[in-house]
Protein backbone atom coordinates (compact mmCIF):
# COMPACT_ATOMS: atom_id res chain seq x y z
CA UNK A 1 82.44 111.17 101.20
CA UNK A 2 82.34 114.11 98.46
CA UNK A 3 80.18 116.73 99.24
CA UNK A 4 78.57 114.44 101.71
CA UNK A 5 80.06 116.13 105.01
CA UNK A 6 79.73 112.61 106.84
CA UNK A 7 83.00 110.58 107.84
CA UNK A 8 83.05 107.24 106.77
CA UNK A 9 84.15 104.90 109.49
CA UNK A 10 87.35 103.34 108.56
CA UNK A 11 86.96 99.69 109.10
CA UNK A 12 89.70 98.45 107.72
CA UNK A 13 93.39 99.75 107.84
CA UNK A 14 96.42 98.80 105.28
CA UNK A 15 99.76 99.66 107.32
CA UNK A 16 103.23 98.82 105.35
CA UNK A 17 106.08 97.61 106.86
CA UNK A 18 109.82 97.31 106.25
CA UNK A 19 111.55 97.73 109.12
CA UNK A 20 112.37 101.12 108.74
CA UNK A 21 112.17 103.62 111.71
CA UNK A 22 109.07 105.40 109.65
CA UNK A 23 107.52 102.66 109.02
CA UNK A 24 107.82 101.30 112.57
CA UNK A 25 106.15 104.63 113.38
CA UNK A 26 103.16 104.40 111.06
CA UNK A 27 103.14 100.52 112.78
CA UNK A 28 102.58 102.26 115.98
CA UNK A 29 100.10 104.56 114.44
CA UNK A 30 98.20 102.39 112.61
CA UNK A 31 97.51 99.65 115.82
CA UNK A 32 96.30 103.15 117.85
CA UNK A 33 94.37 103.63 115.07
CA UNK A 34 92.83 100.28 114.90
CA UNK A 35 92.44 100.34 118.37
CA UNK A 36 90.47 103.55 118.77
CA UNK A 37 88.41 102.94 115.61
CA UNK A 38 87.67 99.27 116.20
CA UNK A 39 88.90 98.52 113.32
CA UNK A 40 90.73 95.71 111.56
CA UNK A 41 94.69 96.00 110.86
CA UNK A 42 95.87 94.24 107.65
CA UNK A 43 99.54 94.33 107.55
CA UNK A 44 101.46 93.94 104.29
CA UNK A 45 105.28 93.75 103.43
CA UNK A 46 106.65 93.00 99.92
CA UNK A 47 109.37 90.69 98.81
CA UNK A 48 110.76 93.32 96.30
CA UNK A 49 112.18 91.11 93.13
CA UNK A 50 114.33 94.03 92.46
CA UNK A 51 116.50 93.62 95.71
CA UNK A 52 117.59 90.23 94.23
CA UNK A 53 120.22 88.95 91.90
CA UNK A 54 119.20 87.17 88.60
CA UNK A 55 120.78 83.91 90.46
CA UNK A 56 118.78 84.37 93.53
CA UNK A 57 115.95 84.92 91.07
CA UNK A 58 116.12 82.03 89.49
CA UNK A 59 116.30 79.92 92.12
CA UNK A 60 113.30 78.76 93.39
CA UNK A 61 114.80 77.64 96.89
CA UNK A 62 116.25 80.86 97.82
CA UNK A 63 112.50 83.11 96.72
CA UNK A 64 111.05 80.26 99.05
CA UNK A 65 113.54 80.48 101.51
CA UNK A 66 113.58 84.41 101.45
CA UNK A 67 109.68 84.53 101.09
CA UNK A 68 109.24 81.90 104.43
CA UNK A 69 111.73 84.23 106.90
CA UNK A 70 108.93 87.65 105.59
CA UNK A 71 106.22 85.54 106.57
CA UNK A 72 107.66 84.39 109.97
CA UNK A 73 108.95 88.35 110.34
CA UNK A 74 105.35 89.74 109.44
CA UNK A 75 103.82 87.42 112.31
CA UNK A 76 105.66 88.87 115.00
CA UNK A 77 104.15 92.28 113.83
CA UNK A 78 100.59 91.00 113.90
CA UNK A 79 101.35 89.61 117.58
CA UNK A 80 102.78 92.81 118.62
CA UNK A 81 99.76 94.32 117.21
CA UNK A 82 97.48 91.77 119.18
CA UNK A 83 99.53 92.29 122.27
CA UNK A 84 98.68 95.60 122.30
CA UNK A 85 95.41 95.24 122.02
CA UNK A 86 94.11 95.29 118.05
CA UNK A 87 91.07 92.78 117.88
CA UNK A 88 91.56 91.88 114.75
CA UNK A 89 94.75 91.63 112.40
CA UNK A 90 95.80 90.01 109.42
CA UNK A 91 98.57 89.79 107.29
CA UNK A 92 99.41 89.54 103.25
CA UNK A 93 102.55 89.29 101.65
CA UNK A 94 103.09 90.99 98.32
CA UNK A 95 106.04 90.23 95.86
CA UNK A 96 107.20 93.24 93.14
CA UNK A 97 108.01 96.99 93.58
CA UNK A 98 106.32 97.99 96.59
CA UNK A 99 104.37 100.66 96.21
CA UNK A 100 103.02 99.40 92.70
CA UNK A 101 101.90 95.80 94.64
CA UNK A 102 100.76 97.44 97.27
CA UNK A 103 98.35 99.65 95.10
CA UNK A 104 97.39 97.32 92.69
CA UNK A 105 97.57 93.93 94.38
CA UNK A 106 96.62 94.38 97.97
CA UNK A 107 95.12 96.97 98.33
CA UNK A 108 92.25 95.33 95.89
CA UNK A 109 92.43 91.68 98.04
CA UNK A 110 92.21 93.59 100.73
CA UNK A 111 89.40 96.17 100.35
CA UNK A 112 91.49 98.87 103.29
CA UNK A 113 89.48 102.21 104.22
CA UNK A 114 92.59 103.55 104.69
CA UNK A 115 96.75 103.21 103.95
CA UNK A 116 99.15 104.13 106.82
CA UNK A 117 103.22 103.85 105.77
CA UNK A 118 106.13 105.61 106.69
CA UNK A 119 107.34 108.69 104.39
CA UNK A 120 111.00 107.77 104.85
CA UNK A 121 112.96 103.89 104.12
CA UNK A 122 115.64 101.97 105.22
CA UNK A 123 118.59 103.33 102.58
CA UNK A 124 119.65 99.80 100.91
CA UNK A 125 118.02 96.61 100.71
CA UNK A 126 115.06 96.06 101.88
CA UNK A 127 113.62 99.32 102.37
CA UNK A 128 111.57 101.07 99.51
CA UNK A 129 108.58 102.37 100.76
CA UNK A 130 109.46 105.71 101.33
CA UNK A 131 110.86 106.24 98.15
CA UNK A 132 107.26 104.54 97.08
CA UNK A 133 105.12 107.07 99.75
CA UNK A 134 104.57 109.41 96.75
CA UNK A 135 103.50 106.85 94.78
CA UNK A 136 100.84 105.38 96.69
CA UNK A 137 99.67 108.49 97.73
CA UNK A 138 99.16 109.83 94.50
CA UNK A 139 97.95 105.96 92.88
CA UNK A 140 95.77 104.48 95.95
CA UNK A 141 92.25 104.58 95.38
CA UNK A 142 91.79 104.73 98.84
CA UNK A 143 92.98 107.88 101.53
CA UNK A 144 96.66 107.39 102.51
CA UNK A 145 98.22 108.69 105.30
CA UNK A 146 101.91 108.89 105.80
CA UNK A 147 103.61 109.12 108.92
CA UNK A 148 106.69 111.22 109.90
């Protein structure tokens, strides 16, 4: 794209979610998105180690258990997003700090033209990826766009 003056047409877009009102917004921007551009929607959430106790940690039932009711939530986003109307959508779910997973695990699995999240999070558990908006912005090696 440098110096090139010709779009490249997005293909693929990453949108994060964690339930937080931004990132319900860049949910809603990223399946117009999709839509418009024909493109396919990968959604991602992370199971964020760092929300857990070292008991919970350590106990292989309740990272199942907690890891199983994010992949059952994530589906009803990709049906919403089919619902609506997105051709194609897939989802991945990423365990660690957010932002750093999403930059350096998924976003290399999943090969995105572009990153949609929220700028703002869900203040307590669960909800890190505004506080991690910066940080992908800055770290993706891909164009990021964060929604407000």
């Amino acid at each position: 794209m440098k110096g090139s003056g010709e779009m490249k047409k997005i293909e693929k877009i990453l949108v994060g979610v964690d339930d937080s009102a931004d990132a319900l917004l860049a949910f809603d921007y990223a399946i117009e998105r999709a839509i418009a551009e024909k493109a396919e929607l990968i959604i991602t959430s992370v199971l964020e180690s760092d929300e857990l106790s070292i008991f919970q940690a350590m106990d292989k039932d309740f990272i199942h258990g907690e890891r199983s009711a994010l992949e059952k939530h994530i589906l009803e986003y990709r049906d919403k997003a089919l619902d609506r109307g997105v051709k194609d959508v897939r989802t991945i779910i990423a365990e660690g700090d957010a932002g750093e997973s999403i930059v350096k695990k998924v976003i290399p699995k999943a090969n995105p033209d572009l990153l949609i999240i929220g700028s703002e999070s869900k203040k307590g558990i669960k909800g890190r990826f505004g506080s991690q908006a910066a940080y992908m912005a800055k770290n993706a090696p891909i164009s990021v766009l964060v929604v407000r």
